[in-house]
C-alpha atoms as a PDB file:
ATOM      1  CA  UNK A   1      -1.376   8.448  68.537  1.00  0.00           C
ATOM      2  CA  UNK A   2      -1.580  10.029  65.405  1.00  0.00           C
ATOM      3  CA  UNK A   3      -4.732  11.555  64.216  1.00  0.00           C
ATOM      4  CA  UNK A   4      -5.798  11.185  60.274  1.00  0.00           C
ATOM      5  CA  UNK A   5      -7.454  14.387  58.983  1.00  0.00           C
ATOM      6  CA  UNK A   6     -10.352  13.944  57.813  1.00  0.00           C
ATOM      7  CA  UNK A   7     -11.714  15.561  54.839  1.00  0.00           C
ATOM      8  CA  UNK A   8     -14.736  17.486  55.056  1.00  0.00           C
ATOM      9  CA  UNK A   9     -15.682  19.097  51.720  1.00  0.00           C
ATOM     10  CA  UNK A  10     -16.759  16.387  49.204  1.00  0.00           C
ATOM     11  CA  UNK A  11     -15.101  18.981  46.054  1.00  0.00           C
ATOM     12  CA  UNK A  12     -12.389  20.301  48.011  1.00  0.00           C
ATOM     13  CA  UNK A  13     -11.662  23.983  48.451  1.00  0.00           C
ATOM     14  CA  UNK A  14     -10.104  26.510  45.648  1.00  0.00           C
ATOM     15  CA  UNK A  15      -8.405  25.043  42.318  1.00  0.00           C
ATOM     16  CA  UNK A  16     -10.048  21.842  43.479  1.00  0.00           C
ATOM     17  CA  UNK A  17     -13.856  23.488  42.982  1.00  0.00           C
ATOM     18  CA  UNK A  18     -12.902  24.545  39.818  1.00  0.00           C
ATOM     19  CA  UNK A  19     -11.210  21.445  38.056  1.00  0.00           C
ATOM     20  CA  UNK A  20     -14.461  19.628  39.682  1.00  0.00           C
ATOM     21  CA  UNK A  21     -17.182  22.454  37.877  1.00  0.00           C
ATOM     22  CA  UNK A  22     -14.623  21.510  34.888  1.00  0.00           C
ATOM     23  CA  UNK A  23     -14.964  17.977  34.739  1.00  0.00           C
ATOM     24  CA  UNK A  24     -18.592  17.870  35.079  1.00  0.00           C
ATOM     25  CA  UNK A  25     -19.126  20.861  32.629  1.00  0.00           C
ATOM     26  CA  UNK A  26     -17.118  18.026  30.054  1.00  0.00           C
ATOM     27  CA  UNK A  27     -19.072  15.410  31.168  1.00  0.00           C
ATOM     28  CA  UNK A  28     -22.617  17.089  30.685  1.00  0.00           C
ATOM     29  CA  UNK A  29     -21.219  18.429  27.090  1.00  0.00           C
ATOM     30  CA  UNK A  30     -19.960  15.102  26.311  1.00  0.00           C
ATOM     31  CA  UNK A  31     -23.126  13.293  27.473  1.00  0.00           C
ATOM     32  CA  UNK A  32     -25.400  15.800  25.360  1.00  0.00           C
ATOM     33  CA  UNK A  33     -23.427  15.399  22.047  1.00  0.00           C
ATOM     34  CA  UNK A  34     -23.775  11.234  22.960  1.00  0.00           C
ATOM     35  CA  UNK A  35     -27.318  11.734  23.804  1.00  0.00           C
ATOM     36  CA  UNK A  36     -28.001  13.263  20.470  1.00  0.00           C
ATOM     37  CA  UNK A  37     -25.881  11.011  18.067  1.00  0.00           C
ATOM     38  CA  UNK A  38     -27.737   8.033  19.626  1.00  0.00           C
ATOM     39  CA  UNK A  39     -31.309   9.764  19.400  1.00  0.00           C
ATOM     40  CA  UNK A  40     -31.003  11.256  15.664  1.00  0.00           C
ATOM     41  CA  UNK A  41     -29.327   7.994  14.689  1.00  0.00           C
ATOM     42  CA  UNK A  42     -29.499   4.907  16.686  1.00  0.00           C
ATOM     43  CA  UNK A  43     -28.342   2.692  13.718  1.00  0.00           C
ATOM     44  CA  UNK A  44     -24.528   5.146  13.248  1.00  0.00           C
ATOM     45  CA  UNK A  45     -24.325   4.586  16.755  1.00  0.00           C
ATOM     46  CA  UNK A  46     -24.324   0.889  17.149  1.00  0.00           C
ATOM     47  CA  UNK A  47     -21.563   1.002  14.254  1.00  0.00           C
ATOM     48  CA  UNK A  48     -19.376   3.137  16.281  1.00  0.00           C
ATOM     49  CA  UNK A  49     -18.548   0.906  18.850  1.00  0.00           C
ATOM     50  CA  UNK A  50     -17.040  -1.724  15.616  1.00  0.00           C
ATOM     51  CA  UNK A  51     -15.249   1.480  14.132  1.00  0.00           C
ATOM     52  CA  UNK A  52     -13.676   4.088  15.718  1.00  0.00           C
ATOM     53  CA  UNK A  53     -12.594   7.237  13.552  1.00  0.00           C
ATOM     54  CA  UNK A  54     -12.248   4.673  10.577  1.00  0.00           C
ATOM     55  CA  UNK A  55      -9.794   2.823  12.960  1.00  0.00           C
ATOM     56  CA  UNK A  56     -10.136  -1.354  13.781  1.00  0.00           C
ATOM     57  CA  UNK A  57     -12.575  -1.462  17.097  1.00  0.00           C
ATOM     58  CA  UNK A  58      -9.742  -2.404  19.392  1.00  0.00           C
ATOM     59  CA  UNK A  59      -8.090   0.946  18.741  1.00  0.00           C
ATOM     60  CA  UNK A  60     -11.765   3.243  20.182  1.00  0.00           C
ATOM     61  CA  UNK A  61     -10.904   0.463  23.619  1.00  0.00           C
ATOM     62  CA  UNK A  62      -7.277   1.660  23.033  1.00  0.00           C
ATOM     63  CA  UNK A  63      -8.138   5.301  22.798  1.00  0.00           C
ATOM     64  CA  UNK A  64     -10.117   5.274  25.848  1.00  0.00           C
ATOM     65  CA  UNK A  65      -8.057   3.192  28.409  1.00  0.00           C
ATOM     66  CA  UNK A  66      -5.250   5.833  27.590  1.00  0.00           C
ATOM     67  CA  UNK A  67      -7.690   8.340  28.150  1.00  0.00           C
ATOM     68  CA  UNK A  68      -8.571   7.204  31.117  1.00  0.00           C
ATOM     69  CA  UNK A  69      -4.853   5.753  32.508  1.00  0.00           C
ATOM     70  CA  UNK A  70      -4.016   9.352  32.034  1.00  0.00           C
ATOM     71  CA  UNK A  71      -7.187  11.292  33.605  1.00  0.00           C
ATOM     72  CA  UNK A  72      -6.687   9.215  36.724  1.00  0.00           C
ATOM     73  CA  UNK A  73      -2.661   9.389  37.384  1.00  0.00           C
ATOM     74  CA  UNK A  74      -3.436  13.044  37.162  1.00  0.00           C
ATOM     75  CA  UNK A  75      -6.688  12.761  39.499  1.00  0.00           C
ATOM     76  CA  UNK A  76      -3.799  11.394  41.626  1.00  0.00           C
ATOM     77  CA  UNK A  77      -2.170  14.448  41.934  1.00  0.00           C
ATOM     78  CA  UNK A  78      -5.051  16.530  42.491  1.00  0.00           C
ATOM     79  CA  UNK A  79      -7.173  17.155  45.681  1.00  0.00           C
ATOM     80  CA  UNK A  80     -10.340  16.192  44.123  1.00  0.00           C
ATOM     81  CA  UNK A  81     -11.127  13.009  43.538  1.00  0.00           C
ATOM     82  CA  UNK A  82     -13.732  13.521  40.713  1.00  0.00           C
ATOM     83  CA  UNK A  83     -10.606  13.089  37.948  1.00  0.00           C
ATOM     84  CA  UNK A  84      -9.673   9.707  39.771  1.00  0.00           C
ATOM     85  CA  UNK A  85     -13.587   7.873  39.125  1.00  0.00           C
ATOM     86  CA  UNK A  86     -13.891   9.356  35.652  1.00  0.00           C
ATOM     87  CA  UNK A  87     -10.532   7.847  34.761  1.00  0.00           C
ATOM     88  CA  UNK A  88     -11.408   4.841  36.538  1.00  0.00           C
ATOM     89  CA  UNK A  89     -14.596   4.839  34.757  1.00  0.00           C
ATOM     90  CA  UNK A  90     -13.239   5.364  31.302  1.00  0.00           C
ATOM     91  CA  UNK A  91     -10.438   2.296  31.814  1.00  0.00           C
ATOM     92  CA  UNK A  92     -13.558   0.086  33.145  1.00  0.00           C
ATOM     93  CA  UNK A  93     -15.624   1.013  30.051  1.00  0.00           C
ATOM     94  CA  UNK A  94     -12.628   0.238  27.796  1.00  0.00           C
ATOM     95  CA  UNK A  95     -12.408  -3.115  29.919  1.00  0.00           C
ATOM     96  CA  UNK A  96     -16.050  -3.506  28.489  1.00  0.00           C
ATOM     97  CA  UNK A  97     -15.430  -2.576  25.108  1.00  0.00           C
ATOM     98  CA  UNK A  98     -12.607  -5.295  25.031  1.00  0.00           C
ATOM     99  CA  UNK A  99     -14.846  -7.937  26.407  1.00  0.00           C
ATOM    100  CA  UNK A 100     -17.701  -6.764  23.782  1.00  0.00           C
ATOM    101  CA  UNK A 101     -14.751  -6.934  20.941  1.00  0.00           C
ATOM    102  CA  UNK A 102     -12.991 -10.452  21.968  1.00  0.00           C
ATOM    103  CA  UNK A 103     -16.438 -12.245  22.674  1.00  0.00           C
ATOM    104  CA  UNK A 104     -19.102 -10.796  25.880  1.00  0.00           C
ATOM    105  CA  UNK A 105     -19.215 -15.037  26.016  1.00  0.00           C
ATOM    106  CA  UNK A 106     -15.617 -16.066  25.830  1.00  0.00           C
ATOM    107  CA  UNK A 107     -14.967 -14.073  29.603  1.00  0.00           C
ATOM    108  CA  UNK A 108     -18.059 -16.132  31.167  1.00  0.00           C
ATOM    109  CA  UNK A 109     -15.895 -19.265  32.310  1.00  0.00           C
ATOM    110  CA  UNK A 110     -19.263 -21.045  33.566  1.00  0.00           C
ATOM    111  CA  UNK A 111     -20.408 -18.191  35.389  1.00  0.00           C
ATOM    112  CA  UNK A 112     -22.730 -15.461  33.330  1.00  0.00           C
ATOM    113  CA  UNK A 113     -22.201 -12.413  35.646  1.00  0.00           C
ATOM    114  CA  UNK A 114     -18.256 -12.627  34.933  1.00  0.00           C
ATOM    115  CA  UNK A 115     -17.657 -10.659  32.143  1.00  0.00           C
ATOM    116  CA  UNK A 116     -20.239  -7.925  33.931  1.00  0.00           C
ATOM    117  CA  UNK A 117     -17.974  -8.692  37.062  1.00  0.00           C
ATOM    118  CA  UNK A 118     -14.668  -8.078  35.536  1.00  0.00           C
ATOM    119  CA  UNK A 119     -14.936  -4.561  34.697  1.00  0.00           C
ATOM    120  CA  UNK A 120     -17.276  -3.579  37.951  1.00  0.00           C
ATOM    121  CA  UNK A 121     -13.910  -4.897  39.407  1.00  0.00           C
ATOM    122  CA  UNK A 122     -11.458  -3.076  37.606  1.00  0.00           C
ATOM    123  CA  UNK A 123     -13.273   0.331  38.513  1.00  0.00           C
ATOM    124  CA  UNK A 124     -13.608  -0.564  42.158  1.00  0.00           C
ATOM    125  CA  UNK A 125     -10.209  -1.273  42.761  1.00  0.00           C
ATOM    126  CA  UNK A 126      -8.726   1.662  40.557  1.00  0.00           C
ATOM    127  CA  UNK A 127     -10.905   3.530  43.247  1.00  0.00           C
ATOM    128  CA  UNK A 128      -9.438   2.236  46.448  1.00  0.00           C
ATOM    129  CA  UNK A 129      -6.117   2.796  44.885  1.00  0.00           C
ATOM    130  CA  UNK A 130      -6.835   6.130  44.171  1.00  0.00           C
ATOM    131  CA  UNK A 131      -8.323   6.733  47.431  1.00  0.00           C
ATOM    132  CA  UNK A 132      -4.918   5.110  49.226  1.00  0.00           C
ATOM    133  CA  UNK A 133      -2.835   7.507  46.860  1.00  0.00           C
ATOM    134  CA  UNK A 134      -4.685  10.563  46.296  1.00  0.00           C
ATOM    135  CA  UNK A 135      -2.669  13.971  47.438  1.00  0.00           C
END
């Protein structure tokens, strides 16, 4: 019988470490500069999500589900797995941001905890892929 190994190190070991420490150093940057757009100006900030860089609102969605379609194929390819769930997480937020765009109530087809399902949905099963595929 064959025997599945079993991975022991939740960041992995060498270049894996360091694209993790990576990541999350983006991430905490990324989350300070959002932090601090929102807090200084709450009003800019609920106008960003209509506009993006000047751009119609569908291209910011647009932006970020490539974003995060290309973070996560090359999460596949690494050991870690942190690249995998923040591209999984960026497609599900641009899920979000399409439902927000065509209409939060068009996606509720008589139930209201669809369109909240939909992209909880999307990110869970871009993770089990990613777990099924990962290096």
């Amino acid at each position: 019988m064959g025997e599945e190994t079993v991975e022991r190190e939740f960041m992995g070991k060498g270049r894996s470490k360091i694209w993790t420490y990576l990541i999350l150093m983006v991430l905490f940057v990324a989350l300070i500069i959002i932090v601090n757009v929102v807090w200084k100006n709450p009003t800019s900030a609920k106008e960003g999500l209509k506009t993006f860089m000047g751009m119609p609102s569908w291209a910011g969605a647009t932006v970020m589900f490539l974003a995060g379609a290309l973070i996560f194929w090359l999460g596949l390819k690494m050991e870690t797995d942190w690249p995998e769930g923040f591209g999984a997480f960026l497609i599900a937020g641009s899920v979000a941001w399409a439902e927000i765009i065509v209409g939060w109530s068009k996606f509720e087809l008589g139930l209201i905890v669809l369109p909240y399902l939909i992209p909880m949905a999307v990110f869970a099963l871009l993770l089990m892929y990613g777990m099924k595929k990962s290096v």
